[in-house]
Protein backbone atom coordinates (compact mmCIF):
# COMPACT_ATOMS: atom_id res chain seq x y z
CA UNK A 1 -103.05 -186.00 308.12
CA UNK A 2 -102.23 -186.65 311.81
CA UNK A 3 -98.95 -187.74 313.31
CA UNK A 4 -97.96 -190.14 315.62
CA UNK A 5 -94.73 -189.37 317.91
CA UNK A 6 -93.36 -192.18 320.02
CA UNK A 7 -89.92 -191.33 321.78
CA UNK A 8 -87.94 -194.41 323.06
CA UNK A 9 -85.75 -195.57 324.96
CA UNK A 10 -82.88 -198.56 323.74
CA UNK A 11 -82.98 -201.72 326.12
CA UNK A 12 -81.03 -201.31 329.21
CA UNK A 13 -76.83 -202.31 328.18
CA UNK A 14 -77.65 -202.09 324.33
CA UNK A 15 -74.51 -199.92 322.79
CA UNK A 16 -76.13 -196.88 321.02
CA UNK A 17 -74.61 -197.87 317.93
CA UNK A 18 -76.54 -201.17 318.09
CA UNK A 19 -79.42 -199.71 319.24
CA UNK A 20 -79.14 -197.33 316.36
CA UNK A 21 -78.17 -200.22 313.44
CA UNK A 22 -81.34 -202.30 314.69
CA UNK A 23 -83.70 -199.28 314.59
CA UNK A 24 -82.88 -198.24 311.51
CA UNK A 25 -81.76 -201.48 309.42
CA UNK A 26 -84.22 -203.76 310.76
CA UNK A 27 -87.27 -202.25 311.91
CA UNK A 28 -88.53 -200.54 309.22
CA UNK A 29 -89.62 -203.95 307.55
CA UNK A 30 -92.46 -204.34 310.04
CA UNK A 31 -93.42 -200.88 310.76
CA UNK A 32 -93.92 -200.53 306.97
CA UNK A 33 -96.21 -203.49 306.77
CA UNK A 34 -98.72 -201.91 308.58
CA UNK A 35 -101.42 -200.39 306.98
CA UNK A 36 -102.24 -197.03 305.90
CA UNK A 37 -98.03 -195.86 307.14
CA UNK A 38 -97.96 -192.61 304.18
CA UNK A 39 -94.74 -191.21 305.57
CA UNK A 40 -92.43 -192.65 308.16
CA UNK A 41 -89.08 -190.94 309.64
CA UNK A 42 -86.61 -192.02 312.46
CA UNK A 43 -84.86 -189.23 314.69
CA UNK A 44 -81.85 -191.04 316.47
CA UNK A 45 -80.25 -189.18 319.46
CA UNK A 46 -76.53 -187.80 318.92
CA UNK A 47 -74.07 -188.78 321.41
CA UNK A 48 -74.17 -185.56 324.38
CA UNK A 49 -71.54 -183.27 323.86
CA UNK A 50 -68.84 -183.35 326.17
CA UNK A 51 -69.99 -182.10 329.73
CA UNK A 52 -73.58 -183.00 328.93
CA UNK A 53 -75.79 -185.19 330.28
CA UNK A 54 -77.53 -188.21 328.27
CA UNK A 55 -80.55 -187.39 326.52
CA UNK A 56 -84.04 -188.06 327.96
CA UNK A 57 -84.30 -190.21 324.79
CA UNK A 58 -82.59 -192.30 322.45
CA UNK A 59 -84.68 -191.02 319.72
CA UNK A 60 -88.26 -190.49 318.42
CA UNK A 61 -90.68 -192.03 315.72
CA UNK A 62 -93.03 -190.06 313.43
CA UNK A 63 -95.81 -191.87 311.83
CA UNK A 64 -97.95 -190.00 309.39
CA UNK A 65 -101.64 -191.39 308.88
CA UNK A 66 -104.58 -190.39 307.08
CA UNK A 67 -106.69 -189.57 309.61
CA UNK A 68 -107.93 -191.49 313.27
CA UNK A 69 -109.40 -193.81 311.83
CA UNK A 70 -106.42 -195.01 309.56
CA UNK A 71 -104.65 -195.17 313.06
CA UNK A 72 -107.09 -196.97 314.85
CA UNK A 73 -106.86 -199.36 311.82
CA UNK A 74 -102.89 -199.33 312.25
CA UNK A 75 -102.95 -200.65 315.59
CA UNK A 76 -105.67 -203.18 314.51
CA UNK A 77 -103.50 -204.80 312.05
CA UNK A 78 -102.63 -208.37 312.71
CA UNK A 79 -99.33 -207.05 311.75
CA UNK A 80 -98.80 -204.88 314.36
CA UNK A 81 -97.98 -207.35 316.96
CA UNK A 82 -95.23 -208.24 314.98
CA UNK A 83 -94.24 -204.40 315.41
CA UNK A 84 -94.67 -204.77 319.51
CA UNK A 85 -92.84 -207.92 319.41
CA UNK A 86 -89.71 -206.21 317.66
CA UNK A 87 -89.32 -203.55 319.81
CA UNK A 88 -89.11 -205.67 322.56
CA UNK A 89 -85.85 -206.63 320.57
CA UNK A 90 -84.36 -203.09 320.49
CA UNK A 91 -86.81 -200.74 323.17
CA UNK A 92 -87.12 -200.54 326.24
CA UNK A 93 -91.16 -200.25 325.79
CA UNK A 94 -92.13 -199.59 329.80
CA UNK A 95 -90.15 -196.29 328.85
CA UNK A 96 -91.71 -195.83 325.74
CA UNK A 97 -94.44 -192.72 325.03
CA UNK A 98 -96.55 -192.03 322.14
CA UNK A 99 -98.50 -188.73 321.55
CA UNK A 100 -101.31 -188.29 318.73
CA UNK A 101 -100.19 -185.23 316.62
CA UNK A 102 -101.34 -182.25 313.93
CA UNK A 103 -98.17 -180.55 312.24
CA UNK A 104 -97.99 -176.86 311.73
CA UNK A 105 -94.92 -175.85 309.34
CA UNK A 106 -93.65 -172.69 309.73
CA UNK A 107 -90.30 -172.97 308.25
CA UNK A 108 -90.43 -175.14 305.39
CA UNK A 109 -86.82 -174.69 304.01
CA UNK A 110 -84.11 -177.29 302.23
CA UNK A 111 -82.29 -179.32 304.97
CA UNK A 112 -79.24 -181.61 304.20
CA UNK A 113 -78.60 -185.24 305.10
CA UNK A 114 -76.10 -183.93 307.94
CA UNK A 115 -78.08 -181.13 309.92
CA UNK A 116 -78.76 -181.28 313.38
CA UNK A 117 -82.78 -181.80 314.58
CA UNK A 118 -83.47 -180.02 317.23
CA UNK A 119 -86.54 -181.74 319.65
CA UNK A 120 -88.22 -180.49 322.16
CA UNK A 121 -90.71 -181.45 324.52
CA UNK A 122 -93.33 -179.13 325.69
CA UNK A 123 -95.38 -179.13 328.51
CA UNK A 124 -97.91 -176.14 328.92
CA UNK A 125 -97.93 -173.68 331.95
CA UNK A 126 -99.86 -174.85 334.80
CA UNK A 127 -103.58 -173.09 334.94
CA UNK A 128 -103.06 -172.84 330.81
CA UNK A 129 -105.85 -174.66 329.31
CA UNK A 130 -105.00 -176.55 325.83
CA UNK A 131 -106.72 -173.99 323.55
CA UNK A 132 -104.98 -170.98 325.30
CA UNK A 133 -101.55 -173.11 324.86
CA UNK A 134 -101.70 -174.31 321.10
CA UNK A 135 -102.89 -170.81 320.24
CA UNK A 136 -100.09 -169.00 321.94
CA UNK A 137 -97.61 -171.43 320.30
CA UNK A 138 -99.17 -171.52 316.75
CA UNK A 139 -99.39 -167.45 316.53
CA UNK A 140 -97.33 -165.62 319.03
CA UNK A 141 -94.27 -168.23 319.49
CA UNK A 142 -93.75 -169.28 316.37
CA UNK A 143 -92.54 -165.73 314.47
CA UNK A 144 -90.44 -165.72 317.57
CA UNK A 145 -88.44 -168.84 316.49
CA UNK A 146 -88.61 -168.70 313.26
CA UNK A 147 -86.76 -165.59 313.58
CA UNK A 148 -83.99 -167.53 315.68
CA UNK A 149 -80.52 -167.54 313.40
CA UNK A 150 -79.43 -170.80 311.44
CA UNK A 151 -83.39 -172.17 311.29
CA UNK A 152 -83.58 -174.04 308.47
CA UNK A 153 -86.94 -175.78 308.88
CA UNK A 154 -88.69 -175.45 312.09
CA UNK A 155 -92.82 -177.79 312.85
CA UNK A 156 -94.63 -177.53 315.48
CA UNK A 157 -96.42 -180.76 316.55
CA UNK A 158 -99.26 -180.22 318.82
CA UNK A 159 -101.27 -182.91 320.39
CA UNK A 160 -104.66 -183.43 319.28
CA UNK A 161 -107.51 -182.40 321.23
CA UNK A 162 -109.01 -185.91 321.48
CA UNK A 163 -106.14 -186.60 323.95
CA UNK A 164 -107.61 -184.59 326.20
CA UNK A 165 -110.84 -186.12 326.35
CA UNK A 166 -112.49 -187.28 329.53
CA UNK A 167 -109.65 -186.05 331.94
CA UNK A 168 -107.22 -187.89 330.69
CA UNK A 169 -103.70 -186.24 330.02
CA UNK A 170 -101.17 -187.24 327.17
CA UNK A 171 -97.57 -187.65 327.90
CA UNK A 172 -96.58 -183.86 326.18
CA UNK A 173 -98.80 -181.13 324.89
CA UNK A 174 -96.89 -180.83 321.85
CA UNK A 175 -93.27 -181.68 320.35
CA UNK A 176 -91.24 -179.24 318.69
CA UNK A 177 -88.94 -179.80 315.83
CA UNK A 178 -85.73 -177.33 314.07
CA UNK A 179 -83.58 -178.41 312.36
CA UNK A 180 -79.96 -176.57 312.06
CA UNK A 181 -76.86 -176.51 310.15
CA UNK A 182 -74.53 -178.12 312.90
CA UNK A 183 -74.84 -178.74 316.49
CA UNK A 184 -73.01 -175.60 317.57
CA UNK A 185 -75.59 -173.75 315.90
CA UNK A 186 -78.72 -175.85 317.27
CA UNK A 187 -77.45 -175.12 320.60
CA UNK A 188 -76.26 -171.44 320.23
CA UNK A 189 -78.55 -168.99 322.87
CA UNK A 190 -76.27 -165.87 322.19
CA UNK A 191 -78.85 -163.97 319.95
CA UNK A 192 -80.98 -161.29 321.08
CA UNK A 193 -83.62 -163.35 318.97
CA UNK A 194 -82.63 -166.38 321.57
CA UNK A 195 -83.40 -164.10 324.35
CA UNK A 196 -87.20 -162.94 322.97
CA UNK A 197 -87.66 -166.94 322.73
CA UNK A 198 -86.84 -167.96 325.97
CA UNK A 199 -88.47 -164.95 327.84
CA UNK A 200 -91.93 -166.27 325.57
CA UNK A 201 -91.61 -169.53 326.58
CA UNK A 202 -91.99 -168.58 330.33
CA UNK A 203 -95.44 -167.38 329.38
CA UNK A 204 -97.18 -170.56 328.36
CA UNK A 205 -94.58 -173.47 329.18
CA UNK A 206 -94.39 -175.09 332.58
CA UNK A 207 -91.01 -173.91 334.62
CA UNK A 208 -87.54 -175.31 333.89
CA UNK A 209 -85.93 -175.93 330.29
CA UNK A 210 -88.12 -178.89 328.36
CA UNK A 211 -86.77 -182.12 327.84
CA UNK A 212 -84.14 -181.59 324.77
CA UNK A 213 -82.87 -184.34 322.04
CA UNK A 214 -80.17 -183.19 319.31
CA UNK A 215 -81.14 -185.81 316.72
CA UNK A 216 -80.22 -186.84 313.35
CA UNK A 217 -82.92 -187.71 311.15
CA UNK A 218 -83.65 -190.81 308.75
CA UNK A 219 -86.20 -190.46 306.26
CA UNK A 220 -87.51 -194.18 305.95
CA UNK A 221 -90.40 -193.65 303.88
CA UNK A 222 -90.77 -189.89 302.42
């Protein structure tokens, strides 16, 4: 299957709460109407933690599909302008980004209804081509944060090569996903495993921490 990520912003004034209720009480009804939607899951953005600054993002949407073509069909739909037309309601869609996904599990444990998701958003190092990247990440990264204390489940999502077609260049090259315990423990960097992370990431990210959204998630459709 592939996976569609789109990370959103709420309409500029709209309380987070609000935002929040909409998303998850009201648009589900369209986005499920659209054809070929197999699994469907909402990751809303926790408030920052005191000292922080706001999140990137309010949250992000995962779409599962067959395959292309049952995305292509998707966006098709005559239904789906009813989808564009809701957001307006809640999104703030010149702010909104989608990337075209594949899903490597590494962790696949049991995670509870009140554990923290962890998102990142990766960019690769510069002079990195895409191959070089998702390999890296796939294979060398991923025993590396797997390994990380308090991991419960832990996906990588890594664009699909078709973005990449005819010079063109997707928002991210690649989302990553852990989900934690609490929020103390999906921001805890004491670890020496922490430290083996964070010195690998220097070899095939792009400088500076990556965009980072403590989330909780809603399973809409399993």
């Amino acid at each position: 299957m592939v996976k569609v990520v789109t990370f959103v912003r709420r309409k500029p004034g709209m309380p987070r709460d609000e935002f929040q209720q909409y998303w998850r009480a009201r648009h589900p009804e369209v986005v499920l109407a659209l054809p070929g939607v197999r699994r469907y899951v909402q990751s809303h953005a926790l408030p920052p933690v005191a000292g922080a600054p706001e999140p990137p993002y309010d949250g992000i949407a995962e779409v599962w599909a067959d395959d292309t073509r049952a995305l292509r069909e998707m966006t098709r739909s005559p239904r789906y302008a009813a989808v564009q037309a809701d957001e307006a309601n809640f999104i703030d869609r010149g702010s909104m980004g989608v990337v075209v996904t594949e899903e490597h599990v590494v962790v696949d444990g049991v995670v509870g209804a009140a554990s923290v998701k962890r998102v990142e958003f990766f960019a690769r190092r510069p002079g990195l081509d895409v191959e070089a990247f998702q390999r890296h990440w796939r294979e060398t990264h991923a025993p590396l944060a797997a390994a990380v204390p308090g991991v419960r489940r832990y996906v990588q999502s890594h664009t699909r090569r078709s973005a990449y077609e005819a010079g063109r260049s997707p928002a991210w090259d690649g989302v990553s996903l852990a989900w934690f315990d609490s929020v103390d423990a999906a921001l805890a960097s004491s670890a020496p495993a922490h430290r083996l992370v964070a010195e690998d990431r220097e070899r095939f990210l792009a400088p500076g921490p990556p965009p980072l959204l403590l989330t909780r998630e809603h399973i809409i459709r399993p």
